[in-house]
C-alpha atoms as a PDB file:
ATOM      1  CA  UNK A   1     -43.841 -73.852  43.199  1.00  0.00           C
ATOM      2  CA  UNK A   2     -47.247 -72.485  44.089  1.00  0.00           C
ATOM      3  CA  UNK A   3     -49.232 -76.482  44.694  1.00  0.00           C
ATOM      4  CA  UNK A   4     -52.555 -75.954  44.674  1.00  0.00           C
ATOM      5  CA  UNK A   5     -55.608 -78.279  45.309  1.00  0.00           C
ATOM      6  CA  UNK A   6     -59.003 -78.442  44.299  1.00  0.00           C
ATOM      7  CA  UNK A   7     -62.568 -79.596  45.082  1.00  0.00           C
ATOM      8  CA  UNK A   8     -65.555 -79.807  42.542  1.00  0.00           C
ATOM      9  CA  UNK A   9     -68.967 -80.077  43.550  1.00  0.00           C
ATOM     10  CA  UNK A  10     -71.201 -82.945  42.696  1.00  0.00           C
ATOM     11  CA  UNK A  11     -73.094 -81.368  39.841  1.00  0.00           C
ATOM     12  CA  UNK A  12     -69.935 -79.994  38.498  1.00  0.00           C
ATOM     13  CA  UNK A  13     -71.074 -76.115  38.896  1.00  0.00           C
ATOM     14  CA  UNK A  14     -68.573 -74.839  41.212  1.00  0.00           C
ATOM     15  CA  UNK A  15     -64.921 -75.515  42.298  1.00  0.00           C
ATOM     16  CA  UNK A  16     -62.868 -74.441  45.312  1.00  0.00           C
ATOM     17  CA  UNK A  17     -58.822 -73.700  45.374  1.00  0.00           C
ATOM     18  CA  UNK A  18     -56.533 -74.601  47.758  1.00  0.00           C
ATOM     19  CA  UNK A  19     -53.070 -72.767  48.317  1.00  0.00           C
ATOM     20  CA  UNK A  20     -50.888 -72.101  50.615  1.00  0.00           C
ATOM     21  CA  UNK A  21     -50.504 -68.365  51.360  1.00  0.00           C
ATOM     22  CA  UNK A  22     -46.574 -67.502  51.404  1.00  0.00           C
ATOM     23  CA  UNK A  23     -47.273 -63.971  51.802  1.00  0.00           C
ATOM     24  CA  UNK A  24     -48.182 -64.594  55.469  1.00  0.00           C
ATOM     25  CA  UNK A  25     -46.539 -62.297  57.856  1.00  0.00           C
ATOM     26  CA  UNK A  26     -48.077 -63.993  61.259  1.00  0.00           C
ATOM     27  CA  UNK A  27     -44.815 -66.025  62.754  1.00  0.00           C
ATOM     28  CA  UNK A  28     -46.964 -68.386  64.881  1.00  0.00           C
ATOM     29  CA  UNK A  29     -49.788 -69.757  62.417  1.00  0.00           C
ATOM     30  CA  UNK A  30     -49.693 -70.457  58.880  1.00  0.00           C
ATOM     31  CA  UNK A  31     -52.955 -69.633  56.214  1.00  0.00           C
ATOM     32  CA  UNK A  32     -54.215 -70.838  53.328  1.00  0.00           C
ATOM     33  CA  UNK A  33     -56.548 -69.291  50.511  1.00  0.00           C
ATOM     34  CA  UNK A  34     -59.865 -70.848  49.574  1.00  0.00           C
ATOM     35  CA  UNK A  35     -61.228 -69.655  46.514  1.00  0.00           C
ATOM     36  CA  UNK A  36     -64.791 -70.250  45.314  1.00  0.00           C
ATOM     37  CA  UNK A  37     -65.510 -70.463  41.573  1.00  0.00           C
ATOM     38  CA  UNK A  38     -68.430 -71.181  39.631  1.00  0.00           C
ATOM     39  CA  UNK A  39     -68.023 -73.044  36.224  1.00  0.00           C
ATOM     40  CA  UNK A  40     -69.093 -71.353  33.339  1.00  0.00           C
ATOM     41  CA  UNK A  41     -69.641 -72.899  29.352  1.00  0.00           C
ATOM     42  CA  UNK A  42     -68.429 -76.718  29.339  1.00  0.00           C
ATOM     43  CA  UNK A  43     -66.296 -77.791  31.914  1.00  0.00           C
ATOM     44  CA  UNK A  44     -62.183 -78.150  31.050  1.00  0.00           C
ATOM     45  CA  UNK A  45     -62.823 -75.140  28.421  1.00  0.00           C
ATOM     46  CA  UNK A  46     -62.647 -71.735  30.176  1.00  0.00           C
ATOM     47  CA  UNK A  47     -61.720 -71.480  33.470  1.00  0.00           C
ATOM     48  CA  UNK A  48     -63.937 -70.972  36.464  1.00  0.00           C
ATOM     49  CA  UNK A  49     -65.016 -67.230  37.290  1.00  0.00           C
ATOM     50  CA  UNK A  50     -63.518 -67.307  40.763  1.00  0.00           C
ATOM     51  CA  UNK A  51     -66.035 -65.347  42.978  1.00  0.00           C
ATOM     52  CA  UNK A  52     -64.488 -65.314  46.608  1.00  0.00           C
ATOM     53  CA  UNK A  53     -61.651 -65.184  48.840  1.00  0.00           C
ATOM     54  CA  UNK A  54     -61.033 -66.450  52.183  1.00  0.00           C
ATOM     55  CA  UNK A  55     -58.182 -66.850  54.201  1.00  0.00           C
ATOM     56  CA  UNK A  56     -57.859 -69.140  57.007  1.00  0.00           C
ATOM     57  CA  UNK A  57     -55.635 -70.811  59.291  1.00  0.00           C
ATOM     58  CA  UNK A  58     -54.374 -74.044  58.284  1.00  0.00           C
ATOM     59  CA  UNK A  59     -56.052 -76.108  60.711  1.00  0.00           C
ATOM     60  CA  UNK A  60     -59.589 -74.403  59.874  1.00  0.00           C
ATOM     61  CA  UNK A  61     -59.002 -74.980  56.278  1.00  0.00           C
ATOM     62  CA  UNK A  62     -58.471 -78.696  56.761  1.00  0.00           C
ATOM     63  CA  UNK A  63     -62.292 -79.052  58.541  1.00  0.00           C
ATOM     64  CA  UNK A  64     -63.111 -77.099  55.667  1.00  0.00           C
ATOM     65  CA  UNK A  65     -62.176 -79.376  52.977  1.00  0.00           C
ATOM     66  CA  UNK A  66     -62.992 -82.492  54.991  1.00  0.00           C
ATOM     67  CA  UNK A  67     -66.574 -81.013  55.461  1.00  0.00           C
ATOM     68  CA  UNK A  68     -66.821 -80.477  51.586  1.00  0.00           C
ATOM     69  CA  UNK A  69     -65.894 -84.319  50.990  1.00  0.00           C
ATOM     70  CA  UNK A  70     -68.253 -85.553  53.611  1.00  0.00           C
ATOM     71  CA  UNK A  71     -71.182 -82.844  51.359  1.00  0.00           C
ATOM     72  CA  UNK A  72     -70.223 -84.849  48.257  1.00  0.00           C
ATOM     73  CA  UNK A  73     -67.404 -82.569  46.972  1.00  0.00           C
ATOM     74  CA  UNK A  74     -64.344 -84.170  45.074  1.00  0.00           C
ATOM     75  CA  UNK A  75     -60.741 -83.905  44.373  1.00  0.00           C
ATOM     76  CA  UNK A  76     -60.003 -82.850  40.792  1.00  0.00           C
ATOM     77  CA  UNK A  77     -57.201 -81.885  38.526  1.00  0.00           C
ATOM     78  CA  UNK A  78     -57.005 -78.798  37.122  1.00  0.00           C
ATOM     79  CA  UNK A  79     -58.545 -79.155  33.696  1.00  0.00           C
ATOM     80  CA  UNK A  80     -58.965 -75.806  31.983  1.00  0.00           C
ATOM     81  CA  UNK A  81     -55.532 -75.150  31.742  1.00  0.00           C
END
């Protein structure tokens, strides 16, 4: 199972994806994808265009999503399904 988790901004125009990536062929630290989409139409209709890519190290990712919270970013389901 692939868990993902997600952030939406404030004014509901863009999203960011969280997931673990299980490719990763470093032995000593473990990454995660962050993917940056912007929502398009009405949101919970059409997915997000996803627009970029990063990978980071766990640990980096956590300040990452901690410093979206603090910025007024918040946890949401997946709705366009």
């Amino acid at each position: 199972m692939n868990k993902e988790h997600w952030l939406i901004n404030s004014n509901r125009s863009k999203v960011k994806r969280f997931t673990i990536n299980k490719q990763n062929k470093d032995k000593f630290f473990e990454y995660m994808f962050v993917d940056t989409g912007k929502i398009v139409g009405v949101l919970g209709k059409e997915p997000p265009v996803m627009q970029k890519r990063e990978e980071l190290k766990i640990e980096k990712a956590r300040e990452e999503w901690k410093k979206l919270i603090s910025q007024g970013w918040r946890v949401t389901p997946e709705v366009w399904l």
